[in-house]
Every structure is written in C-alpha cells, then in structure tokens.
C-alpha atoms as a PDB file:
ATOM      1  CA  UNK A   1      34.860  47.077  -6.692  1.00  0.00           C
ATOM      2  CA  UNK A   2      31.733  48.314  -5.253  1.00  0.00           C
ATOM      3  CA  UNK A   3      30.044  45.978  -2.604  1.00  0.00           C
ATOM      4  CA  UNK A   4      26.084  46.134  -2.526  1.00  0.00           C
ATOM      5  CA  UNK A   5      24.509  46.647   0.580  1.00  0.00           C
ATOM      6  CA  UNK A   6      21.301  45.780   1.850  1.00  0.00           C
ATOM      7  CA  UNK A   7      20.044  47.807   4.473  1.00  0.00           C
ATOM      8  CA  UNK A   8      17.292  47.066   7.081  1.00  0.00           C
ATOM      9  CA  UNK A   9      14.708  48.491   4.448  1.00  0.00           C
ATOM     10  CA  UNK A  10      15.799  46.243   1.381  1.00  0.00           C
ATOM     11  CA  UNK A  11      15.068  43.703   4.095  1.00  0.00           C
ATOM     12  CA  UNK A  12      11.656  45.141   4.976  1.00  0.00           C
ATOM     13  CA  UNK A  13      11.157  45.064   1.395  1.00  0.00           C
ATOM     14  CA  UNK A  14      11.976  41.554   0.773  1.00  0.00           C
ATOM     15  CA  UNK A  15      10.013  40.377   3.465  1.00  0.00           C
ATOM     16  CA  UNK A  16       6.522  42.122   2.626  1.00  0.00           C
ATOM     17  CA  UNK A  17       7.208  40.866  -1.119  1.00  0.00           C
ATOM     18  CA  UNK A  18       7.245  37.361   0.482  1.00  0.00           C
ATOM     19  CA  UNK A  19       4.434  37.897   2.940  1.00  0.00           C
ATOM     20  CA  UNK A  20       2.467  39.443  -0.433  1.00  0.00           C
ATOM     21  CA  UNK A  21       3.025  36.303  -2.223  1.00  0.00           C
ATOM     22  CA  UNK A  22       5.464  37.603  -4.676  1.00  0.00           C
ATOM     23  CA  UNK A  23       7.590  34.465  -4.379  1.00  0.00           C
ATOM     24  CA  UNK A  24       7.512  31.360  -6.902  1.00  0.00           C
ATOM     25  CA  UNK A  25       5.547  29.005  -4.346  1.00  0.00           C
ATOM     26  CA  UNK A  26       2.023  29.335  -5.565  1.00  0.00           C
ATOM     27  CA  UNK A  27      -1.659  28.711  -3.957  1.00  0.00           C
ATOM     28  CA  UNK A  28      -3.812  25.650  -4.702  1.00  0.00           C
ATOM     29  CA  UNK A  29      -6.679  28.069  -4.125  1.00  0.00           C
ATOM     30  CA  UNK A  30      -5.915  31.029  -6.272  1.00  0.00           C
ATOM     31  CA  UNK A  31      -7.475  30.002  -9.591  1.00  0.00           C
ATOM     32  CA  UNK A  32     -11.415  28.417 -11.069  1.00  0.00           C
ATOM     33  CA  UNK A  33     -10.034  25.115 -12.893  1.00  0.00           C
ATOM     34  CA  UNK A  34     -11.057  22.482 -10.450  1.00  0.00           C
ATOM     35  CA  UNK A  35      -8.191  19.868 -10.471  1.00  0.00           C
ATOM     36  CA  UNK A  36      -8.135  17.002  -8.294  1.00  0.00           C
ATOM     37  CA  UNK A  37      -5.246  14.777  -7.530  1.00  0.00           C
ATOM     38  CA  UNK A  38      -5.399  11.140  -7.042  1.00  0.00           C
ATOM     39  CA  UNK A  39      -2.792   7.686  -6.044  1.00  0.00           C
ATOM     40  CA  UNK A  40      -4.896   4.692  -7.804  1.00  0.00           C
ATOM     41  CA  UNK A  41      -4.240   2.236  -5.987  1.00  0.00           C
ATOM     42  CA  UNK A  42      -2.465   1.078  -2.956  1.00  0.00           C
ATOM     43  CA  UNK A  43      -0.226  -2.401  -2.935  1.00  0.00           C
ATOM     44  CA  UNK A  44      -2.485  -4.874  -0.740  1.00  0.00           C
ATOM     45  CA  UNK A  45       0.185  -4.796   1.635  1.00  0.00           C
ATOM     46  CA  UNK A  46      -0.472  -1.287   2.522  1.00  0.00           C
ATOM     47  CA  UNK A  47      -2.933  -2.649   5.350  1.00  0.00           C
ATOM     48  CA  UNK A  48      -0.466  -4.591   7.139  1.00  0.00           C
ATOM     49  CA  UNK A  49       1.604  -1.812   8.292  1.00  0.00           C
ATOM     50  CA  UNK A  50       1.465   0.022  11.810  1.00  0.00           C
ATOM     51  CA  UNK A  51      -0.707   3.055  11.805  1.00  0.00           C
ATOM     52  CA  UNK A  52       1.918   4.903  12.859  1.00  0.00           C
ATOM     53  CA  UNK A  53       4.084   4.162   9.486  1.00  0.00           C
ATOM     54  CA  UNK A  54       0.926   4.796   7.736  1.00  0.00           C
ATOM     55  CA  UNK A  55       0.797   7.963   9.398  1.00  0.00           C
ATOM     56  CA  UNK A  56       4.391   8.827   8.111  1.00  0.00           C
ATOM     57  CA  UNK A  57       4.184   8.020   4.636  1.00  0.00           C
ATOM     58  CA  UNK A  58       2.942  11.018   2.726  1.00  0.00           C
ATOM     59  CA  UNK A  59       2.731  11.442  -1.111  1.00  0.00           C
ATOM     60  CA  UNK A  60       4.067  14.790  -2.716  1.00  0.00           C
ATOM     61  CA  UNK A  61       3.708  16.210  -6.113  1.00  0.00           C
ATOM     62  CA  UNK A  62       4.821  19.935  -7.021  1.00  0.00           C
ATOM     63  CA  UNK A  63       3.204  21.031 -10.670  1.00  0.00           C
ATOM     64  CA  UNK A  64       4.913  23.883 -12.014  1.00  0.00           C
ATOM     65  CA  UNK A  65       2.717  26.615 -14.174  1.00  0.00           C
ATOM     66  CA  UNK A  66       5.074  27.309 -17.832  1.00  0.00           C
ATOM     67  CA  UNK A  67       3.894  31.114 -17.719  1.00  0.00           C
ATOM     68  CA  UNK A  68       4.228  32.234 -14.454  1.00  0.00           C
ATOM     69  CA  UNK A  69       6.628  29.597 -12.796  1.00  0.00           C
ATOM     70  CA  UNK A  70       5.370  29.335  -9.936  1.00  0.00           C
ATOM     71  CA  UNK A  71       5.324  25.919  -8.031  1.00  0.00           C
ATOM     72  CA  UNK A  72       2.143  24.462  -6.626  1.00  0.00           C
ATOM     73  CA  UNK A  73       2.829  21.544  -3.886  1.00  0.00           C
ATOM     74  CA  UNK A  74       0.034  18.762  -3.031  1.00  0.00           C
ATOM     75  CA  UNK A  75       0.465  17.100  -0.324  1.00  0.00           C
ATOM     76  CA  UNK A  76      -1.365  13.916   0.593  1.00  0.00           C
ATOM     77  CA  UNK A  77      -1.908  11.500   3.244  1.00  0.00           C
ATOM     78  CA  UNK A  78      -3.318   8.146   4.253  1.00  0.00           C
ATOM     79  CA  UNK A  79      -6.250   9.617   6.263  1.00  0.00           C
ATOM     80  CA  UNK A  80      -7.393  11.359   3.099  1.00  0.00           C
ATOM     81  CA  UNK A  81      -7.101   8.485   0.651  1.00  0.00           C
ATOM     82  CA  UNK A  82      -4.110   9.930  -1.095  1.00  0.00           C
ATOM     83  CA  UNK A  83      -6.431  12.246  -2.723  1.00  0.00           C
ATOM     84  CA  UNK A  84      -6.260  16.335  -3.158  1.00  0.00           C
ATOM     85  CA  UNK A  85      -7.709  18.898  -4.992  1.00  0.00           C
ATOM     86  CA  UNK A  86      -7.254  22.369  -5.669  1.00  0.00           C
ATOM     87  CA  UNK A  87      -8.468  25.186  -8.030  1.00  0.00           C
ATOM     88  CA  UNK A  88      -5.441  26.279 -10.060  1.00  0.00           C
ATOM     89  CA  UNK A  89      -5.585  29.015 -13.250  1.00  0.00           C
ATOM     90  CA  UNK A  90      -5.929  27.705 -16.560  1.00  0.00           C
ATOM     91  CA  UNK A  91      -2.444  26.825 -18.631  1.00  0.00           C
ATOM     92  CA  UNK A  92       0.331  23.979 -18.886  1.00  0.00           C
ATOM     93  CA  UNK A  93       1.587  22.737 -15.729  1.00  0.00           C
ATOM     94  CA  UNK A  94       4.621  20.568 -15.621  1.00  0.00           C
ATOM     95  CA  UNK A  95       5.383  17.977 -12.776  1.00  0.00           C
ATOM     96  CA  UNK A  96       8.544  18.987 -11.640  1.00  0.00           C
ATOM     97  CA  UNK A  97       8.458  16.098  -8.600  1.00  0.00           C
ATOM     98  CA  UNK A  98       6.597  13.061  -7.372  1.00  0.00           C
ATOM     99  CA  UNK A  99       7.590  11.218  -4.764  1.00  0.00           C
ATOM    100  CA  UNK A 100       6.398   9.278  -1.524  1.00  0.00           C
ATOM    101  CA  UNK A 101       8.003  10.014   2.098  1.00  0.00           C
ATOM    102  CA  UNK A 102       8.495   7.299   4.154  1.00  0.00           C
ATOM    103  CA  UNK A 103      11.129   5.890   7.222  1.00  0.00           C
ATOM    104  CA  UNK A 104      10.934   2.299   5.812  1.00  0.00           C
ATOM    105  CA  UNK A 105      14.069   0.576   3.816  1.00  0.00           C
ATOM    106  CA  UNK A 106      11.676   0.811   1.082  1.00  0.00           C
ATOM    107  CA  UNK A 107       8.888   3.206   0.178  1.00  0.00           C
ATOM    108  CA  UNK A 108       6.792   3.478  -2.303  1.00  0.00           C
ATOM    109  CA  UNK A 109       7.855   5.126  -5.664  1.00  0.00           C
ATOM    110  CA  UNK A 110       4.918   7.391  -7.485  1.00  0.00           C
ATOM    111  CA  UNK A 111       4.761   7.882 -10.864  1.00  0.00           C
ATOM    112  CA  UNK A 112       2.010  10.617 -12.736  1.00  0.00           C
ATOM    113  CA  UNK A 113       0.362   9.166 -15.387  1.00  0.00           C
ATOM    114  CA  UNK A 114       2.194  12.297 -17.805  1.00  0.00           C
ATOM    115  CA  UNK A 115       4.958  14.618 -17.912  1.00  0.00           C
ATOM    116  CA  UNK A 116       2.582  17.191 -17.945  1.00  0.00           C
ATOM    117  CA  UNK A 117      -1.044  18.736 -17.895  1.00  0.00           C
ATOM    118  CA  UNK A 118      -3.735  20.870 -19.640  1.00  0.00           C
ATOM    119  CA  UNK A 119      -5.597  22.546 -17.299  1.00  0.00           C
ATOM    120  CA  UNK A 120      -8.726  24.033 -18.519  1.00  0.00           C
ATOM    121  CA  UNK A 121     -12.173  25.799 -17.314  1.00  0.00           C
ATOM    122  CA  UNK A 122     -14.669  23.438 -19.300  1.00  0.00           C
ATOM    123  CA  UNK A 123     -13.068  19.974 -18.769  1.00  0.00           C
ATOM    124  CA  UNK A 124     -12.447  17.412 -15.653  1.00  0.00           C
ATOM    125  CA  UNK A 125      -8.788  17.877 -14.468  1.00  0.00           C
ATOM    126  CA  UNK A 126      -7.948  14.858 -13.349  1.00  0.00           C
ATOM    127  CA  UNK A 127      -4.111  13.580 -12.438  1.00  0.00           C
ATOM    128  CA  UNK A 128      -3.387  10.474 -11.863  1.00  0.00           C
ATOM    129  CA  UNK A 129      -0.610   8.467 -10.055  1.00  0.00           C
ATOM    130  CA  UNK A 130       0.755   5.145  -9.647  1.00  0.00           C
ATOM    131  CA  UNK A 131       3.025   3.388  -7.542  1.00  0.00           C
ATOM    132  CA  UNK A 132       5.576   1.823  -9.521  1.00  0.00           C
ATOM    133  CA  UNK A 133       7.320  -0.653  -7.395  1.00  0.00           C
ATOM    134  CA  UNK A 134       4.489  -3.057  -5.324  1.00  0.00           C
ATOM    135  CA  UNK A 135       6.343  -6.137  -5.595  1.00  0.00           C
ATOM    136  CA  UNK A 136       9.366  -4.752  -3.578  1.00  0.00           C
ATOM    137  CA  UNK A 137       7.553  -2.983  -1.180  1.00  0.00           C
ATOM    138  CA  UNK A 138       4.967  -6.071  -0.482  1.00  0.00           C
ATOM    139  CA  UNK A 139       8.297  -7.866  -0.137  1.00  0.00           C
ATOM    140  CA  UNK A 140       9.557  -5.189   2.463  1.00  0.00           C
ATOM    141  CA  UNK A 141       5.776  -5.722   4.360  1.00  0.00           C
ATOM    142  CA  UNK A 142       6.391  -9.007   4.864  1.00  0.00           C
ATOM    143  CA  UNK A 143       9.709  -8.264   6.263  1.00  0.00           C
ATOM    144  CA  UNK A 144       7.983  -6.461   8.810  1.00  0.00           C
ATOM    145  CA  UNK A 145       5.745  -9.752  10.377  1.00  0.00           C
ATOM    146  CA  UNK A 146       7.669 -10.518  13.641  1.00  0.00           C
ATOM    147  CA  UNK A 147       8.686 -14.013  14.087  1.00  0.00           C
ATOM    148  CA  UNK A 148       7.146 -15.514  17.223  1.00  0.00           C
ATOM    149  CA  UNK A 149      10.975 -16.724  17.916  1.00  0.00           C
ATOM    150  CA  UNK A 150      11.907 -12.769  18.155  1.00  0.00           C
ATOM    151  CA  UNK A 151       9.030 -12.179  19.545  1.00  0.00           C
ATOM    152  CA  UNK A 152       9.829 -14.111  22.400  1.00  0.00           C
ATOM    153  CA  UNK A 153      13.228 -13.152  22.892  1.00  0.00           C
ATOM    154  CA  UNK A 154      14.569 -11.247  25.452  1.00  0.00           C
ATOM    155  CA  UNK A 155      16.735  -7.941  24.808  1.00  0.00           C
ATOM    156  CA  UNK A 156      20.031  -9.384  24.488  1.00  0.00           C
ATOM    157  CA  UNK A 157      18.800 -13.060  23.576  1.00  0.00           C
ATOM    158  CA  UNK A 158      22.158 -12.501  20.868  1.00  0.00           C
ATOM    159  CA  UNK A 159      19.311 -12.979  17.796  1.00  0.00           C
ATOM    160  CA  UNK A 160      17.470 -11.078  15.865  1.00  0.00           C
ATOM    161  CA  UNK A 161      15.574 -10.642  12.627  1.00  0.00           C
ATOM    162  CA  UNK A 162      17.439  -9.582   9.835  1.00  0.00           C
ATOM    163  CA  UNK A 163      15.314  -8.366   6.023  1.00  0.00           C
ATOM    164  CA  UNK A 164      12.676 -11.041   7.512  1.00  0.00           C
ATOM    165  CA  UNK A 165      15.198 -13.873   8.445  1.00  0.00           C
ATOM    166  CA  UNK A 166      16.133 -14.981  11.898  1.00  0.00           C
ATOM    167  CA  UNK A 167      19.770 -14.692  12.547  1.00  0.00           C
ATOM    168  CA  UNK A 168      22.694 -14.528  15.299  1.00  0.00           C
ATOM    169  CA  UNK A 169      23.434 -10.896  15.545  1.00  0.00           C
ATOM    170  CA  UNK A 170      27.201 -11.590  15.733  1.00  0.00           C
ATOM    171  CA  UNK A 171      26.873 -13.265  12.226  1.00  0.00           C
ATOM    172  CA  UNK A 172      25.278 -10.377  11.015  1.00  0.00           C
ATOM    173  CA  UNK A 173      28.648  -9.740   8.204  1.00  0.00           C
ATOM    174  CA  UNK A 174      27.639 -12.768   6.593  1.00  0.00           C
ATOM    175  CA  UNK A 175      24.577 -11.313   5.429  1.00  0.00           C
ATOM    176  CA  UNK A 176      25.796  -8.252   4.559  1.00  0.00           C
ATOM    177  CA  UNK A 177      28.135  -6.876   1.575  1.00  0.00           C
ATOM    178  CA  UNK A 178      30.564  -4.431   2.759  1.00  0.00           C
ATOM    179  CA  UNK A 179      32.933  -3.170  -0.020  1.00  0.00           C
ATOM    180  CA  UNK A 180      36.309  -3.340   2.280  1.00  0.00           C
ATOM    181  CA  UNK A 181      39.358  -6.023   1.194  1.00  0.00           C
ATOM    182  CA  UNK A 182      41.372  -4.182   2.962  1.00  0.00           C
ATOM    183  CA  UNK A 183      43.865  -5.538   5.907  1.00  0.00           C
ATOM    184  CA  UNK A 184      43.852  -5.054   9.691  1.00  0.00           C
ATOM    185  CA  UNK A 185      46.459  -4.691  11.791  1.00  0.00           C
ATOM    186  CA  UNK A 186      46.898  -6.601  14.911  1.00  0.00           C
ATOM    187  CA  UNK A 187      44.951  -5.857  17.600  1.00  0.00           C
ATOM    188  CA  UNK A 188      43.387  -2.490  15.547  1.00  0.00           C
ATOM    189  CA  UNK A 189      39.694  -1.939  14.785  1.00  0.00           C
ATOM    190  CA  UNK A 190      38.225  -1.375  11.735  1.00  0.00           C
ATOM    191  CA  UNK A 191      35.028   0.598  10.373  1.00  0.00           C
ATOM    192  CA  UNK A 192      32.617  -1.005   7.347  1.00  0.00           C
ATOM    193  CA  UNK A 193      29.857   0.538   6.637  1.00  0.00           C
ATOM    194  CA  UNK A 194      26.147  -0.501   4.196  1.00  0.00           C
ATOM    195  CA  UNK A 195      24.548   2.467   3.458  1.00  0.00           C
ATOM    196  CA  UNK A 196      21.833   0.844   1.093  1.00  0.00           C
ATOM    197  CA  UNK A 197      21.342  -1.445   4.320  1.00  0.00           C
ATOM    198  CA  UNK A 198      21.493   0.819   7.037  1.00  0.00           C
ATOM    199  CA  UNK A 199      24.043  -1.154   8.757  1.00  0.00           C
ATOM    200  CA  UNK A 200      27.641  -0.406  10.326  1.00  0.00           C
ATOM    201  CA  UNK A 201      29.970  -2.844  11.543  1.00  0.00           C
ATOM    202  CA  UNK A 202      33.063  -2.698  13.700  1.00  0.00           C
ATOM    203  CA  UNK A 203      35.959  -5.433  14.007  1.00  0.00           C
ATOM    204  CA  UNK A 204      38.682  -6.023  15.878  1.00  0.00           C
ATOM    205  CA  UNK A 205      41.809  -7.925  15.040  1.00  0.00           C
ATOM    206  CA  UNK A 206      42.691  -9.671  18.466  1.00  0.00           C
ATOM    207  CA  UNK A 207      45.547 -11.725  16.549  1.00  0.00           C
ATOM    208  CA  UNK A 208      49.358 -11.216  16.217  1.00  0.00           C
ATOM    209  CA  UNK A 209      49.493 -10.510  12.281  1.00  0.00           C
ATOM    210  CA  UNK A 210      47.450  -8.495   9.754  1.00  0.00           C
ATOM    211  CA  UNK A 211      44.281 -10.199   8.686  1.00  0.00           C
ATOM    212  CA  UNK A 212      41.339  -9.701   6.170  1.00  0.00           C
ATOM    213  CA  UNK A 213      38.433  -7.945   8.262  1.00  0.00           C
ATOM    214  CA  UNK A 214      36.417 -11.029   7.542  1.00  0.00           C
ATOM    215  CA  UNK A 215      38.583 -12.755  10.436  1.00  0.00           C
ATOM    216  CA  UNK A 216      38.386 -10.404  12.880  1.00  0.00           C
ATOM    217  CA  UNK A 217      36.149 -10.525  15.463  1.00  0.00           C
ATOM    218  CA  UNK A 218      32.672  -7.763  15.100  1.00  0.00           C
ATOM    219  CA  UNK A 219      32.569  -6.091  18.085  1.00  0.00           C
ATOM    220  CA  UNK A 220      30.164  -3.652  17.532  1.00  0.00           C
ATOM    221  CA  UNK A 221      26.643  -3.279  15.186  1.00  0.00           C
ATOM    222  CA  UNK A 222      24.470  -0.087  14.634  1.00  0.00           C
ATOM    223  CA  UNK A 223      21.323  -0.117  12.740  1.00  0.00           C
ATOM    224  CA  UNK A 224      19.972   2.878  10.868  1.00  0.00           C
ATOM    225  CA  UNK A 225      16.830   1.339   9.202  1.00  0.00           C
ATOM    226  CA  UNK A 226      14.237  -0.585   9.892  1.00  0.00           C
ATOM    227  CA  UNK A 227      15.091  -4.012   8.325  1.00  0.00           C
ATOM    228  CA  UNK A 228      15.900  -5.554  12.174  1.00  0.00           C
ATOM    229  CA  UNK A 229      14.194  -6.500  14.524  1.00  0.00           C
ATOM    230  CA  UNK A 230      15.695  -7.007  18.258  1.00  0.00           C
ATOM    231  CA  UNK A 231      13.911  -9.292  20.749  1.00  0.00           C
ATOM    232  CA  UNK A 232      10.558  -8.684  21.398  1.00  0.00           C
ATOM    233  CA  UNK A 233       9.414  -6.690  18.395  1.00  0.00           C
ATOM    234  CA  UNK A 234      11.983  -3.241  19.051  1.00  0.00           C
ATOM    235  CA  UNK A 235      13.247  -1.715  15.598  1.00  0.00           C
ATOM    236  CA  UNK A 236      14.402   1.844  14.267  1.00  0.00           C
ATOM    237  CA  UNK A 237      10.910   3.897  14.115  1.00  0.00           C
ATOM    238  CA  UNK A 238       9.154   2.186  17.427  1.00  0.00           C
ATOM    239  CA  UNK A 239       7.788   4.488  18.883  1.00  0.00           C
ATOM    240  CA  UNK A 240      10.219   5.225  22.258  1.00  0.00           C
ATOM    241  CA  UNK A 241       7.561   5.783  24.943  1.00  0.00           C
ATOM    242  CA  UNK A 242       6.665   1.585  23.746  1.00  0.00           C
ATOM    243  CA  UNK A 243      10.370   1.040  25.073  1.00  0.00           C
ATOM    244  CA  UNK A 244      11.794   3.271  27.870  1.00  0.00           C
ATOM    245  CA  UNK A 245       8.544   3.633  30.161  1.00  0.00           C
ATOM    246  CA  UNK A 246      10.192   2.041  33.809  1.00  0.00           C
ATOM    247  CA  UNK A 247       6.753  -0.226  33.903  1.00  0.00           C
ATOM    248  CA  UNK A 248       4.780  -0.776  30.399  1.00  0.00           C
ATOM    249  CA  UNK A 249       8.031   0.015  28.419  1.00  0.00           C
ATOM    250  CA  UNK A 250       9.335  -3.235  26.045  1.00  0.00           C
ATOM    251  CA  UNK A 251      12.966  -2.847  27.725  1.00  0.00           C
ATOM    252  CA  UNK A 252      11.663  -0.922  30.818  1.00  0.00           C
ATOM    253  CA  UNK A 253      13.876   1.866  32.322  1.00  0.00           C
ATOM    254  CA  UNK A 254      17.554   2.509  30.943  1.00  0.00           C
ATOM    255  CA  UNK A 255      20.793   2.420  32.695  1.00  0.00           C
ATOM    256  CA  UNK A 256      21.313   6.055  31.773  1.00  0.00           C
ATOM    257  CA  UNK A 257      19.835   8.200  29.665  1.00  0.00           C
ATOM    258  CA  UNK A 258      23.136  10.275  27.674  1.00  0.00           C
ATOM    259  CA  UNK A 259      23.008  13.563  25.133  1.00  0.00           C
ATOM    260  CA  UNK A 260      20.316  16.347  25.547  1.00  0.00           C
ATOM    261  CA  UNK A 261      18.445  16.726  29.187  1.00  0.00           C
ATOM    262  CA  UNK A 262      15.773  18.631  27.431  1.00  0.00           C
ATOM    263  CA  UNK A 263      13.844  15.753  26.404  1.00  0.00           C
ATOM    264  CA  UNK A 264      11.205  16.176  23.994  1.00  0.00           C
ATOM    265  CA  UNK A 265      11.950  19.454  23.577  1.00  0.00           C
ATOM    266  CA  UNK A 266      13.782  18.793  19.894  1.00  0.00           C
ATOM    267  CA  UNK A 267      16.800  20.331  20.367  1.00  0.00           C
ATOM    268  CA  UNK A 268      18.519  17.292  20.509  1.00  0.00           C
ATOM    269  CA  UNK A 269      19.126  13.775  19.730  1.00  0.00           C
ATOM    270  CA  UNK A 270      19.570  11.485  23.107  1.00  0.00           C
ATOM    271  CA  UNK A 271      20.451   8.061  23.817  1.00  0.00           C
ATOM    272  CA  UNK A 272      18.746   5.096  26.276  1.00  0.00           C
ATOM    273  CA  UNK A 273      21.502   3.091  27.357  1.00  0.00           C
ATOM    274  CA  UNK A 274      20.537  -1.106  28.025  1.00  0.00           C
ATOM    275  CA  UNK A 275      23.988  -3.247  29.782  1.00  0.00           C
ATOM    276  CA  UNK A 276      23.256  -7.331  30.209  1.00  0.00           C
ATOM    277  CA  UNK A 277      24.988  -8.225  33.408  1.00  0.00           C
ATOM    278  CA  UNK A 278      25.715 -11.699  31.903  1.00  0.00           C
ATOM    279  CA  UNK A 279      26.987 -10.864  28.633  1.00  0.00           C
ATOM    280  CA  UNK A 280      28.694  -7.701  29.532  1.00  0.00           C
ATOM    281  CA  UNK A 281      27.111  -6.502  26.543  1.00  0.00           C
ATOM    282  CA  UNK A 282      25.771  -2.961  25.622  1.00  0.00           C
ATOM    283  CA  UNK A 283      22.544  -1.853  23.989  1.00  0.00           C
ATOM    284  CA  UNK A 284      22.125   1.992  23.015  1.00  0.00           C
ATOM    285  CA  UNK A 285      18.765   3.130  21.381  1.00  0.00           C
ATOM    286  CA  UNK A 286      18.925   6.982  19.892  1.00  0.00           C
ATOM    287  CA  UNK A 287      15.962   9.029  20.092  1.00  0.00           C
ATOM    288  CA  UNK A 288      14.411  11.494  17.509  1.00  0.00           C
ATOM    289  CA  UNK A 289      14.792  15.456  19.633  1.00  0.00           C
ATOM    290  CA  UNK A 290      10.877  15.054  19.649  1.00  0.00           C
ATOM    291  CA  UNK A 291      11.430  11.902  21.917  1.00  0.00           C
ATOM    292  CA  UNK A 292       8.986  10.180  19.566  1.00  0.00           C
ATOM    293  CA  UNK A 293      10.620   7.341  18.516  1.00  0.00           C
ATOM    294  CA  UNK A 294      14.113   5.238  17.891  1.00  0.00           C
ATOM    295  CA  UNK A 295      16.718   6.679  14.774  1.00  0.00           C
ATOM    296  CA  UNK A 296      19.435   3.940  15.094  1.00  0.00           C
ATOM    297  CA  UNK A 297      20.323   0.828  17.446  1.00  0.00           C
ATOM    298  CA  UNK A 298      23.688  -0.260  18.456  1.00  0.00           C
ATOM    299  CA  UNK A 299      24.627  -2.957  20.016  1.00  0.00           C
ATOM    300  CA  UNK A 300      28.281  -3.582  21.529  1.00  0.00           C
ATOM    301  CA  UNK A 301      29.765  -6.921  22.825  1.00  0.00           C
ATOM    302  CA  UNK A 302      31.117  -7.382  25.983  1.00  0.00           C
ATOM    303  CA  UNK A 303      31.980  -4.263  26.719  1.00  0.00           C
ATOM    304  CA  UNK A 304      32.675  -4.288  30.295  1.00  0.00           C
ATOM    305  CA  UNK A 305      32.980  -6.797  33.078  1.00  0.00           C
END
C-alpha cells in the first residue's frame, strides 16, 4: 500500500487556505442582510449574582448557512445585554447549537425561538432566544445567599452550607446519593463519588468486619461545584486573591503552597494548603493555572497530630 505524504509545502498550502478563509468557520461581517441576535429576557434572579459570575456566563449560538456550510458563531455577554448582530448573506441558516456557559451547578439553558431562519435583504432578521429553565436557576440563586451562621464561621468551624442548607460537613453523605451498596473491608477505605453534585467522599472502615460504607467513618470531602459554602463565604469559583492574600485574604496565608511554582503563569493547576492545629484537620483549595480563582475544595479530618 502506498502511504501519502505531506510535505512541508502541502503544509504551506493548508495553512494559507486557512489564513484565506477557505475553512467552514464563517464571518459575521461578510454579507448585507442585517441580522441581529437577541436573549429576551433574563430570570429576575440574574441581578443577584456576583459580577464576576456574571462576567463568566456567556451565551453562544452557531447558525449554519445550507449552501455553503459554513458555521457562523455569536457570541454574547452580560455587558452587551445578550445582544449581537451581524451582516450575514442571504439564504437558510440552521442553528446547529445554543447554549449558555457558565461555572455554576446550574446555568441557564437557551432555546431559539426556531429550528431555523430566512435570511433576507428586504426584511428585519430578527432571532430570538429564551431561557428555558428560570425556576431552577432562581432556585440555584438563592442557593447562593450566604447564611449569616456561615458567614460567621471560621475556616474549620466543621459546618457549612450545603444546596442553601446549613449542615455538619461530616454529615455531608446524608445529603447526598451515592450509587455504592457495596462492602468494606476492615480497616480499608473506600471511594464514592456524585458527579451531578460535584461531590466525592472517602470512608474508612475502622472496625473488625466488613461493613456497608454507610457505617464507616468519612474521612475525607472534595467539592467540585459551587453548591458549598465553607465558613465565611469561600466556595469553588471565589476568586483566590479574596482567600490566600497573607493580610486582606478570607483564610490569610497557606501552610504551603504545592503543584506548579509558576504561579499565574497557566501552566499549571496548584494547591493552598489550610491545617487547624486543634482539629488536626486539613483544608486544600486548588487553583485555576491563571491563579484566578478556586476549581475544587477538600477537606480531610484529622489528618495529623
């Protein structure tokens, strides 16, 4: 069999085609139908959260054109009222996706008003989207509101706030489905693990027999999304320079800092390390390689002495 080859001019080639625009992404500027792009309406909620998770949360919607294929990407954002608009060729243009980004549990879900679009010279191109599920994500808002008893708390008060509800982290399996029956042996750990939640448990059988996981002792939590709240108001997607600064930072300096030295530079996850001299218990917040904010919080129990 002959293999092909593609030499450094095929690659040339391929590369100038690109750079020429002879791929399937297409322009929002190359055509004269004026089409503008709209969200209706945003749940009431929307208000309530942090500018920063505003910030995050971006709405995109790719059209795609039946006679040339080419894809043509809005992208919108808070600061622009969820609007866009763009001058696109005349012709049938099929929404291929709609969607909102967000690092909440929940995030908005976008609908167009149709499967597809007309778009013509000598009319007013108008698309339209919804969001689709308000009463969950006002639901998730509320969630959000800090109780003053977490707000108070210290870092390893042992409490925190759970979807909304204030509860003793080391009760945190009753809250929490985990799809595991099976048994541990003595004195062996065992892994469960919520994706839909964002939360991962680990317990330890400190008896003499095997035992459903449901008796064993949790000995370690890590939170991936932001339906906790620790004490004092820290969660996945705080911003980390609110937490780790030595004299305005929420927890104030870290034990150690462990993973990438080049901070910030985003090569690299890298991990603030909190121990409670008391409890002998461990707190370890992971940063995002930007150092911008927290990914995931776990918390160990009396780990050392």
């Amino acid at each position: 069999m002959k293999k092909s080859r593609v030499g450094f001019f095929g690659i040339c080639l391929l590369a100038a085609m690109l750079l020429a625009g002879c791929g399937n992404q297409g322009r929002l500027d190359e055509g004269d139908c004026p089409v503008e792009v709209k969200l209706e309406a945003l749940p009431q909620s929307f208000a309530a959260l942090d500018e920063d998770d505003k910030e995050r949360m971006k709405l995109v919607l790719v059209l795609k054109n039946d006679i040339n294929g080419k894809e043509y990407e809005f992208e919108l954002k808070e600061k622009d009222g969820y609007t866009g608009k763009a001058r696109l060729h005349p012709g049938t243009y099929r929404v291929e996706y709609c969607y909102m980004t967000g690092d909440g549990a929940v995030s908005p879900q976008v609908e167009s008003d149709r499967d597809s679009y007309e778009i013509q010279r000598d009319q007013e191109n108008k698309i339209e989207l919804t969001i689709t599920n308000e009463t969950e994500f006002n639901r998730w808002v509320a969630q959000m509101w800090v109780d003053p008893v977490i707000r108070r708390a210290g870092q390893f008060s042992g409490q925190i706030q759970f979807e909304g509800q204030v509860i003793d982290l080391e009760r945190i399996a009753d809250h929490v489905e985990f799809e595991e029956e099976s048994q541990v042996a003595p004195h062996q750990k065992t892994e469960l693990d919520n994706g839909e939640k964002g939360v991962h448990i680990t317990v330890l059988n400190e008896g003499e027999s095997a035992k459903s996981w449901r008796e064993c002792r949790v000995i370690r939590v890590r939170f991936t999304k932001d339906n906790v709240i620790f004490g004092q108001g820290v969660r996945v997607r705080t911003p980390a320079s609110e937490i780790l600064h030595g004299e305005d930072g929420i927890y104030g300096m870290p034990a150690r800092l462990d993973g990438c030295v080049l901070i910030g530079l985003s090569y690299d996850d890298f991990q603030a390390v909190y121990n409670d001299d008391t409890t002998g218990d461990r707190m370890t917040l992971t940063v995002d390689p930007g150092g911008d904010y927290i990914t995931q919080i776990d918390y160990e129990f009396a780990v050392f002495e």
